[in-house]
C-alpha atoms as a PDB file:
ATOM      1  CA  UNK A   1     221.881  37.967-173.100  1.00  0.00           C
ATOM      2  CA  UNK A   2     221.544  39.610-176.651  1.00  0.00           C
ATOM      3  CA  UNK A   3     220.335  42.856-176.430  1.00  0.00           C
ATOM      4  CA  UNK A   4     217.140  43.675-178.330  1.00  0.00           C
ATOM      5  CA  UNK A   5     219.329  46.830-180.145  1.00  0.00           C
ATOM      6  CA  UNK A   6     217.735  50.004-181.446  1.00  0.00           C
ATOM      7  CA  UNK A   7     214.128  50.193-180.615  1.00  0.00           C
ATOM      8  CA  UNK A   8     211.524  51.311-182.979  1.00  0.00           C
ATOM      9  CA  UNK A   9     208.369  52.626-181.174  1.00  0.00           C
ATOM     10  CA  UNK A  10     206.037  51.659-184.076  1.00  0.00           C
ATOM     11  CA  UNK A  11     207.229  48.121-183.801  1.00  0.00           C
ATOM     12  CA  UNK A  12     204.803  46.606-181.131  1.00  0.00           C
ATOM     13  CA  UNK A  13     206.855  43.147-181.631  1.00  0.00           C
ATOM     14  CA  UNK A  14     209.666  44.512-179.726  1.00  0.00           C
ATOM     15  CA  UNK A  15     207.573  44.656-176.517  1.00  0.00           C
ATOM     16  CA  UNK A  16     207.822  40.714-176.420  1.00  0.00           C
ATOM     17  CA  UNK A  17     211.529  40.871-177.184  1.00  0.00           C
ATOM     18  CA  UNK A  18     212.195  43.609-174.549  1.00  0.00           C
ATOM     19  CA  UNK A  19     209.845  41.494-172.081  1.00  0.00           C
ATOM     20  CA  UNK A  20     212.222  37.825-173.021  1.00  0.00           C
ATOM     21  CA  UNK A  21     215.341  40.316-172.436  1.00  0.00           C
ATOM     22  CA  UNK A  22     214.275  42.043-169.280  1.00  0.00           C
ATOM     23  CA  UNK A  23     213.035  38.337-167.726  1.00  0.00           C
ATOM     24  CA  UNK A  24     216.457  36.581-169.079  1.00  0.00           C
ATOM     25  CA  UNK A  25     218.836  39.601-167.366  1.00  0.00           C
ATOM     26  CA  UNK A  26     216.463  38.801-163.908  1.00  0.00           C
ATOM     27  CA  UNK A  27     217.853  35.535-164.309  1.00  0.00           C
ATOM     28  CA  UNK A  28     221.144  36.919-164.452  1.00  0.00           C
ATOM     29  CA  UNK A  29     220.689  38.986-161.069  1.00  0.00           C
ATOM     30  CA  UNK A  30     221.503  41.911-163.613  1.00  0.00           C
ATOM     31  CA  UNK A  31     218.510  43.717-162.487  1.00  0.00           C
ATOM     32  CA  UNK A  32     219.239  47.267-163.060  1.00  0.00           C
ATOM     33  CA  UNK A  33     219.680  46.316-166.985  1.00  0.00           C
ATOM     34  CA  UNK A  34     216.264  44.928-166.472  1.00  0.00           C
ATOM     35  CA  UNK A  35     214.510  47.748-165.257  1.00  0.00           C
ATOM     36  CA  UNK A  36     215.502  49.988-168.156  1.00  0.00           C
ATOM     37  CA  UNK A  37     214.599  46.782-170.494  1.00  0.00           C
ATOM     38  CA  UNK A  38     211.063  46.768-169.047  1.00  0.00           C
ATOM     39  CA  UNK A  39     210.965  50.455-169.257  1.00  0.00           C
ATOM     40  CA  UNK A  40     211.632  50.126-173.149  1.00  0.00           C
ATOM     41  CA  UNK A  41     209.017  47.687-173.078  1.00  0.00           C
ATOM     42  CA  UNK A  42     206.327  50.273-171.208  1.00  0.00           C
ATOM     43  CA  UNK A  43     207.175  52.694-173.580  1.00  0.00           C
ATOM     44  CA  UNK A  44     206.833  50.684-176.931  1.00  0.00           C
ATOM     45  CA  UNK A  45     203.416  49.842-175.937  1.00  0.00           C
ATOM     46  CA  UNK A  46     202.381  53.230-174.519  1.00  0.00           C
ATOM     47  CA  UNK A  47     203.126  54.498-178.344  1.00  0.00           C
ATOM     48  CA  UNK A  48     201.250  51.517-180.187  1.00  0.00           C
ATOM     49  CA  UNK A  49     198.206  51.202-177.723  1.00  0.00           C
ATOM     50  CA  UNK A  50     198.471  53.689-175.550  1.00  0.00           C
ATOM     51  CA  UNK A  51     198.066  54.311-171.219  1.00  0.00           C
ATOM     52  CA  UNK A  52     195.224  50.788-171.482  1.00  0.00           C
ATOM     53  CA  UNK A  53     196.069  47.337-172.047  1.00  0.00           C
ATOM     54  CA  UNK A  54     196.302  44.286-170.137  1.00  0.00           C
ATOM     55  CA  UNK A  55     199.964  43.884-171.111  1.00  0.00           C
ATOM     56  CA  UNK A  56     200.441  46.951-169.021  1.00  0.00           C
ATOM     57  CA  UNK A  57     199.672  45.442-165.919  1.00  0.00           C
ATOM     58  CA  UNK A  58     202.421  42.327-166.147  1.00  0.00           C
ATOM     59  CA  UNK A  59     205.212  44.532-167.459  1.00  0.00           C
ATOM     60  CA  UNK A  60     204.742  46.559-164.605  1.00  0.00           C
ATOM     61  CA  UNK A  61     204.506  44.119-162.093  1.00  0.00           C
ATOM     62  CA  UNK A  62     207.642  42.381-163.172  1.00  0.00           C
ATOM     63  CA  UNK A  63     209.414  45.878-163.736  1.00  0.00           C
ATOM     64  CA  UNK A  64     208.166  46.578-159.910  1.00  0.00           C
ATOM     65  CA  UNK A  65     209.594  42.986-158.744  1.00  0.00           C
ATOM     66  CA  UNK A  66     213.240  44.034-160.035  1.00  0.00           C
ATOM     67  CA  UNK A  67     213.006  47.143-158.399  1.00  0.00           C
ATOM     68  CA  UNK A  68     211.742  45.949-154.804  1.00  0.00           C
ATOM     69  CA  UNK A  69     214.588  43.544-155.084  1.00  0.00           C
ATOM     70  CA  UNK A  70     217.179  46.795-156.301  1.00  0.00           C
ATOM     71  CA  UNK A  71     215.935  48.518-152.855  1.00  0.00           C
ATOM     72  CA  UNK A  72     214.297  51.434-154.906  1.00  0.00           C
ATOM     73  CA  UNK A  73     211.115  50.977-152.635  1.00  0.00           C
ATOM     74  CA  UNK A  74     209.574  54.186-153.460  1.00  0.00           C
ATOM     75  CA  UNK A  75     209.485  53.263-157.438  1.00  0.00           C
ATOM     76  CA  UNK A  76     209.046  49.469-156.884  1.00  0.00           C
ATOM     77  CA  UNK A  77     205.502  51.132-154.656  1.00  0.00           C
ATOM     78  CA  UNK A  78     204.237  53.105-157.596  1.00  0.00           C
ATOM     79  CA  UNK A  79     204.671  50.086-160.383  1.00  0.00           C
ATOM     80  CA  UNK A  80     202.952  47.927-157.827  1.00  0.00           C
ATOM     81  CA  UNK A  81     199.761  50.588-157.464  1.00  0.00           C
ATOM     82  CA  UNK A  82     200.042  50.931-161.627  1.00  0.00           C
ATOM     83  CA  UNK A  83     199.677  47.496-161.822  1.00  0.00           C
ATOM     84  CA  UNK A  84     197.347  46.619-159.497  1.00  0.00           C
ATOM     85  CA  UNK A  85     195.018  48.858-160.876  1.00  0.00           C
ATOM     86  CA  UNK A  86     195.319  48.108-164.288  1.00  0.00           C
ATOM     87  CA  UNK A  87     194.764  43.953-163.272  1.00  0.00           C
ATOM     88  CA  UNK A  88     191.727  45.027-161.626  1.00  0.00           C
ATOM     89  CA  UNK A  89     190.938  46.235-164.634  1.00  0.00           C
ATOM     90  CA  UNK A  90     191.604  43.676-166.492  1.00  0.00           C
ATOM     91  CA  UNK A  91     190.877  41.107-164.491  1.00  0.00           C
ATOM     92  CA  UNK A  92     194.455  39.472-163.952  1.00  0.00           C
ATOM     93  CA  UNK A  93     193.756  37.705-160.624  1.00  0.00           C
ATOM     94  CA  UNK A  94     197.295  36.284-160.232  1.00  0.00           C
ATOM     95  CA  UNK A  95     199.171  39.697-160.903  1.00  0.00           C
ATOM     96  CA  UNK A  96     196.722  41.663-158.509  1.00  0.00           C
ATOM     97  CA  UNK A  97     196.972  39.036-155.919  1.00  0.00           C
ATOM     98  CA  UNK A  98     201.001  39.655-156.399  1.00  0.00           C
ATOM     99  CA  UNK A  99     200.860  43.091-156.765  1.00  0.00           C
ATOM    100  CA  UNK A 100     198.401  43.862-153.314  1.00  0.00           C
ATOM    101  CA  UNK A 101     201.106  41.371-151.586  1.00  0.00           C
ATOM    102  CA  UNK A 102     203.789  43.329-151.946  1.00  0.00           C
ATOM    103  CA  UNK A 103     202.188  47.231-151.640  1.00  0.00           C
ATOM    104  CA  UNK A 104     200.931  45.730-148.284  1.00  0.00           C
ATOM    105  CA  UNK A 105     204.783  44.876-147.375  1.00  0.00           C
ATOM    106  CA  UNK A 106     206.055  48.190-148.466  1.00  0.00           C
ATOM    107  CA  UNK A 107     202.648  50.067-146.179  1.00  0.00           C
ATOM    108  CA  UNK A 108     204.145  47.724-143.744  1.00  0.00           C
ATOM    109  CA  UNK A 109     207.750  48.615-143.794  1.00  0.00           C
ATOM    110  CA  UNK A 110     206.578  52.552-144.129  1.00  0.00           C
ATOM    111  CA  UNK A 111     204.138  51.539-141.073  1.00  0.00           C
ATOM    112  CA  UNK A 112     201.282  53.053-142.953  1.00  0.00           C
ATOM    113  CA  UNK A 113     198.783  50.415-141.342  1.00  0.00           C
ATOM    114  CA  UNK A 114     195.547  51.422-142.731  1.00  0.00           C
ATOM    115  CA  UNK A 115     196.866  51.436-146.398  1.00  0.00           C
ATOM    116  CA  UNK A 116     198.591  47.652-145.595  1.00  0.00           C
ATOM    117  CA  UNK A 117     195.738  46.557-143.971  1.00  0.00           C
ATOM    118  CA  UNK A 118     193.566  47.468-147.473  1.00  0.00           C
ATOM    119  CA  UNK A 119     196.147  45.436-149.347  1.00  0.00           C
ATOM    120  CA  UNK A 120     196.455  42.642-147.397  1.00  0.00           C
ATOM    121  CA  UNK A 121     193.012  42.374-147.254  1.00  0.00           C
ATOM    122  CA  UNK A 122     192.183  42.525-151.025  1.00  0.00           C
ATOM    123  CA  UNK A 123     194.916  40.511-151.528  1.00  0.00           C
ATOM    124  CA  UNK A 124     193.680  37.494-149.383  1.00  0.00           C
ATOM    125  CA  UNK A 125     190.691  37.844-151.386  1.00  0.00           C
ATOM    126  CA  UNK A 126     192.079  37.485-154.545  1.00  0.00           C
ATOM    127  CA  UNK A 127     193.892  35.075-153.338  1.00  0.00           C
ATOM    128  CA  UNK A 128     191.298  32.411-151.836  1.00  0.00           C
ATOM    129  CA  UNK A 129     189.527  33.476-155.457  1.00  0.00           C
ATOM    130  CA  UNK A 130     192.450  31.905-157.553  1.00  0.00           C
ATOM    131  CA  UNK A 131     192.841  28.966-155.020  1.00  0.00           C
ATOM    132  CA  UNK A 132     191.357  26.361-156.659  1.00  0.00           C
ATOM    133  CA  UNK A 133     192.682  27.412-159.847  1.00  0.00           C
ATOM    134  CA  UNK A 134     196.296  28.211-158.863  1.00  0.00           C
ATOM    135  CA  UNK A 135     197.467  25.784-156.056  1.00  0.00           C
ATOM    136  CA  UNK A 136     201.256  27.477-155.890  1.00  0.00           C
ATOM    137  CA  UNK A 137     199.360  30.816-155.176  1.00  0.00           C
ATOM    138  CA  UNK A 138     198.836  29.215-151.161  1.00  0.00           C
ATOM    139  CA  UNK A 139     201.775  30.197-150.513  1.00  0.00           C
ATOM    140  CA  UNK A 140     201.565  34.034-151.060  1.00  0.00           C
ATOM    141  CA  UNK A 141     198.096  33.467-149.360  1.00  0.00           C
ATOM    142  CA  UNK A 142     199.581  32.666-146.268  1.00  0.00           C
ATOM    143  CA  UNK A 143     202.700  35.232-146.368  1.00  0.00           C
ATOM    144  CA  UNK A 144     199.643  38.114-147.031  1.00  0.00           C
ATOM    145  CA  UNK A 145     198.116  36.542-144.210  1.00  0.00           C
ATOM    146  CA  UNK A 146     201.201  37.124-142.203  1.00  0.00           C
ATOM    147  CA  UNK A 147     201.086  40.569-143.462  1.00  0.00           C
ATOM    148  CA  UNK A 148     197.859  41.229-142.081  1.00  0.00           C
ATOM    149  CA  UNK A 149     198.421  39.600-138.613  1.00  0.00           C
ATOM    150  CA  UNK A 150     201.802  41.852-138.409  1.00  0.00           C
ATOM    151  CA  UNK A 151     199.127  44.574-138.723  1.00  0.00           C
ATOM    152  CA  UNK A 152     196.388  43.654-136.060  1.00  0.00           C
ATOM    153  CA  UNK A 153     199.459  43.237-133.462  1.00  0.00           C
ATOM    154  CA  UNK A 154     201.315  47.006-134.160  1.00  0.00           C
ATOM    155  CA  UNK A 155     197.849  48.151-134.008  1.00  0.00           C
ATOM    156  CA  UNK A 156     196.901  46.860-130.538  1.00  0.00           C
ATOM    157  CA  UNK A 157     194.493  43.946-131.931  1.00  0.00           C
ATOM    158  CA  UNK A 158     196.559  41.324-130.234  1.00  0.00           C
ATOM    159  CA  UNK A 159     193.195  38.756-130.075  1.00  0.00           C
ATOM    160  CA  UNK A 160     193.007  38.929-133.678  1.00  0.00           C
ATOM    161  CA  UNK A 161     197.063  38.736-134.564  1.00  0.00           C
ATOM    162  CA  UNK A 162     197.066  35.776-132.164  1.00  0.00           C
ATOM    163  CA  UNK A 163     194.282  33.873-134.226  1.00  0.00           C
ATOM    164  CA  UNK A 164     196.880  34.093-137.159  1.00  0.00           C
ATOM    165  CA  UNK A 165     200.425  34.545-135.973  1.00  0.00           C
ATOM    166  CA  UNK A 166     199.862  32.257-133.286  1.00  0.00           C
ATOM    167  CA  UNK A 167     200.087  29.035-135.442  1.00  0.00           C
ATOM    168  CA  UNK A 168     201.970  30.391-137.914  1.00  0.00           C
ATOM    169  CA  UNK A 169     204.953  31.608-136.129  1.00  0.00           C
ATOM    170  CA  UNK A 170     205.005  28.726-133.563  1.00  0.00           C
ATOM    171  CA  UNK A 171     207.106  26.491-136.130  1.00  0.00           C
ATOM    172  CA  UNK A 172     209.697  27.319-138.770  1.00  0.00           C
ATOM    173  CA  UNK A 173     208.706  29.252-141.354  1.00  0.00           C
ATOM    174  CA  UNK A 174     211.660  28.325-143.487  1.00  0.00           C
ATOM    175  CA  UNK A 175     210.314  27.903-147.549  1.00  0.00           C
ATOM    176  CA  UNK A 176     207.315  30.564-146.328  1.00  0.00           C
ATOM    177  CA  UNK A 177     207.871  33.515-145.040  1.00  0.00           C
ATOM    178  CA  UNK A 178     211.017  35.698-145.902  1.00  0.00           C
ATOM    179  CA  UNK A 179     213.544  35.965-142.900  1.00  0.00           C
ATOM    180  CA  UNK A 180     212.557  40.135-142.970  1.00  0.00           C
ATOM    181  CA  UNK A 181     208.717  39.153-142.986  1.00  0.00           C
ATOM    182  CA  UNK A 182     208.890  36.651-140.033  1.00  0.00           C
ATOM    183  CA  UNK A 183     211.524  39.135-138.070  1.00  0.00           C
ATOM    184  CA  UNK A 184     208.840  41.791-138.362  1.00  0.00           C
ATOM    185  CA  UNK A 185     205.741  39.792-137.424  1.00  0.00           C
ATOM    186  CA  UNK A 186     207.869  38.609-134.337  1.00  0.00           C
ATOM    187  CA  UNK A 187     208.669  41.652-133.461  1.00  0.00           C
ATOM    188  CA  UNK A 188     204.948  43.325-133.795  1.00  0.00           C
ATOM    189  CA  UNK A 189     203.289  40.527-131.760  1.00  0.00           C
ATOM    190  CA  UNK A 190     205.963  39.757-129.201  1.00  0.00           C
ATOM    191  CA  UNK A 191     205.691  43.752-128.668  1.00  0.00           C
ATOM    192  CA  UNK A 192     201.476  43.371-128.629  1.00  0.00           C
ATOM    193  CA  UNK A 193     201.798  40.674-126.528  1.00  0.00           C
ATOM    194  CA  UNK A 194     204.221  41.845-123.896  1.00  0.00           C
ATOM    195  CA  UNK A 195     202.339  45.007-123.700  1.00  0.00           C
ATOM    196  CA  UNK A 196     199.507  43.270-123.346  1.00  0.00           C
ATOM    197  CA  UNK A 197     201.272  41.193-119.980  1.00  0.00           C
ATOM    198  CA  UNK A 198     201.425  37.985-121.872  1.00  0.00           C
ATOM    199  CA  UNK A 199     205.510  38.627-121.241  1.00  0.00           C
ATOM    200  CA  UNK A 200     206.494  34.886-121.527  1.00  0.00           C
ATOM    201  CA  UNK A 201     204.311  34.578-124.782  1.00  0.00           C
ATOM    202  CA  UNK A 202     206.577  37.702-125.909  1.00  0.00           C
ATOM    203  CA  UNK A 203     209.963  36.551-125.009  1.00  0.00           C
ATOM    204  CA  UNK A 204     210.774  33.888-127.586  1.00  0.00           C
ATOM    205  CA  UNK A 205     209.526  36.115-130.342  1.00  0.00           C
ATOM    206  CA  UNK A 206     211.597  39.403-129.015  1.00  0.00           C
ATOM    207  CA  UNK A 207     214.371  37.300-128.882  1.00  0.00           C
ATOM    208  CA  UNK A 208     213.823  35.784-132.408  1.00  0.00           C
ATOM    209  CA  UNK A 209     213.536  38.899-134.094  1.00  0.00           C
ATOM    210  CA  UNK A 210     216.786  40.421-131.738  1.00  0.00           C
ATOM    211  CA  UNK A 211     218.513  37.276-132.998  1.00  0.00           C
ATOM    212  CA  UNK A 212     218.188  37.963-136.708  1.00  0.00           C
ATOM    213  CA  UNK A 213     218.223  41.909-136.771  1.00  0.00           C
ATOM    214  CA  UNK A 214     221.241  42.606-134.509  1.00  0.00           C
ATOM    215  CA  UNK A 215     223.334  41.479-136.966  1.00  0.00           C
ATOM    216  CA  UNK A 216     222.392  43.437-139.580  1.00  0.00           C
ATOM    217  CA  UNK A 217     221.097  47.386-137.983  1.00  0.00           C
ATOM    218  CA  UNK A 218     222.532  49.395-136.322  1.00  0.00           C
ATOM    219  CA  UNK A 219     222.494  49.214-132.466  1.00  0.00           C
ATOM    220  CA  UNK A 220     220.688  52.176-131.881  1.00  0.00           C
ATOM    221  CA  UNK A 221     217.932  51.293-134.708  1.00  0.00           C
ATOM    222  CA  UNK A 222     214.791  51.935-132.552  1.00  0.00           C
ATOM    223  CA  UNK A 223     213.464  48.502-132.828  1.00  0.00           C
ATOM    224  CA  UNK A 224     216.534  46.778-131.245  1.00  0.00           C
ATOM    225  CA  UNK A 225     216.239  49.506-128.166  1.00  0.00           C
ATOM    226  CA  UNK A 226     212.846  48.647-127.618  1.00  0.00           C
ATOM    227  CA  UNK A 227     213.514  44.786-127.581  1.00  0.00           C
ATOM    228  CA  UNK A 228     216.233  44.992-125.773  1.00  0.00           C
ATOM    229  CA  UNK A 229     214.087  47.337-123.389  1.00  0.00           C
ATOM    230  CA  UNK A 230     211.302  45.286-122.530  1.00  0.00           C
ATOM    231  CA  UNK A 231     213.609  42.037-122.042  1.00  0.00           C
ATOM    232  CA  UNK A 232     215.436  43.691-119.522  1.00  0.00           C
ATOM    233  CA  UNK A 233     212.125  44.594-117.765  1.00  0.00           C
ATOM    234  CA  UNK A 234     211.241  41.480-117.333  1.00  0.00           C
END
């Protein structure tokens, strides 16, 4: 990758260069190059135009990707609220859609249900608004939909997380979900549903989402003690 060298503020070109160098070192996996890349970028165009402008909203979306994939949750949250609030704005369905997706999986992973709930919601909207324009966007439709039936069944609303996990999780969700979104959903509803009685229902999920976190947490992480409790009480 050739870096974009010395950058002049006043030149608003270099945005677009710092944009094809940030997206070329995600290609690379060299993502914490990239951040600072689309930080550059942010920064030339806060000097030429400002805090408002639609290309606000994609550099920080893609800026927000690299950093959700880097871990840094906490920064990776605040890009995705920048730009989902500038694409509302500006009316940039597909990075809003994006954007909502992935807040509601960081509320999720923070269980902060109300504020994933919100997102999911919005973002389902946006969503089923683009469908017939932007057929690849089903896709993040139905992993937003996931998101949202992972909250009705860690809230209690088992009816309702039935209605959408029930299909959904009943085959593979290989090319779909993530393996960390489907563990979770699993987990929630096989948890709803065995508190709910429905303990064969539960089983194969507990034991799905057992199967593909014991590996990877530790063994007193409190989700494996509570699988692990509740299959042994059966």
């Amino acid at each position: 990758v050739e870096e974009a060298g010395i950058v002049d503020p006043r030149d608003e070109n270099q945005v677009y260069a710092l944009w094809e160098q940030s997206r070329a070192l995600v290609a690379l996996s060299r993502l914490e190059e990239a951040v600072d890349s689309y930080r550059a970028a942010v920064e030339v165009l806060a000097w030429n135009r400002g805090g408002r402008h639609p290309t606000f909203a994609m550099l920080r979306h893609d800026m927000a990707s690299s950093l959700f994939r880097l871990g840094r949750f906490d920064e990776a949250q605040e890009e995705y609220a920048r730009a989902a609030e500038l694409s509302r704005s500006y009316e940039l369905d597909d990075f809003l859609a994006s954007s909502l997706h992935f807040l509601a999986r960081l509320h999720v992973q923070r269980e902060e249900w109300d504020e994933a709930e919100d997102c999911a919601l919005e973002s389902i909207d946006v969503h089923e608004r683009l469908a017939s324009d932007l057929g690849h966007m089903q896709r993040q439709h139905t992993r937003s939909t996931c998101l949202l039936g992972t909250v009705y069944a860690a809230t209690g609303r088992c009816e309702l997380a039935g209605e959408i996990l029930g299909p959904l999780l009943a085959g593979s969700t290989k090319g779909i979900l993530s393996a960390e979104v489907d563990a979770e959903a699993r987990y929630r509803f096989g948890v709803c549903l065995h508190a709910s009685g429905e303990s064969d229902a539960a089983t194969p999920l507990l034991q799905a989402a057992l199967q593909f976190w014991e590996p990877r947490l530790d063994s007193g992480d409190a989700r494996l003690v509570e699988i692990r409790q509740r299959l042994e009480s059966d």
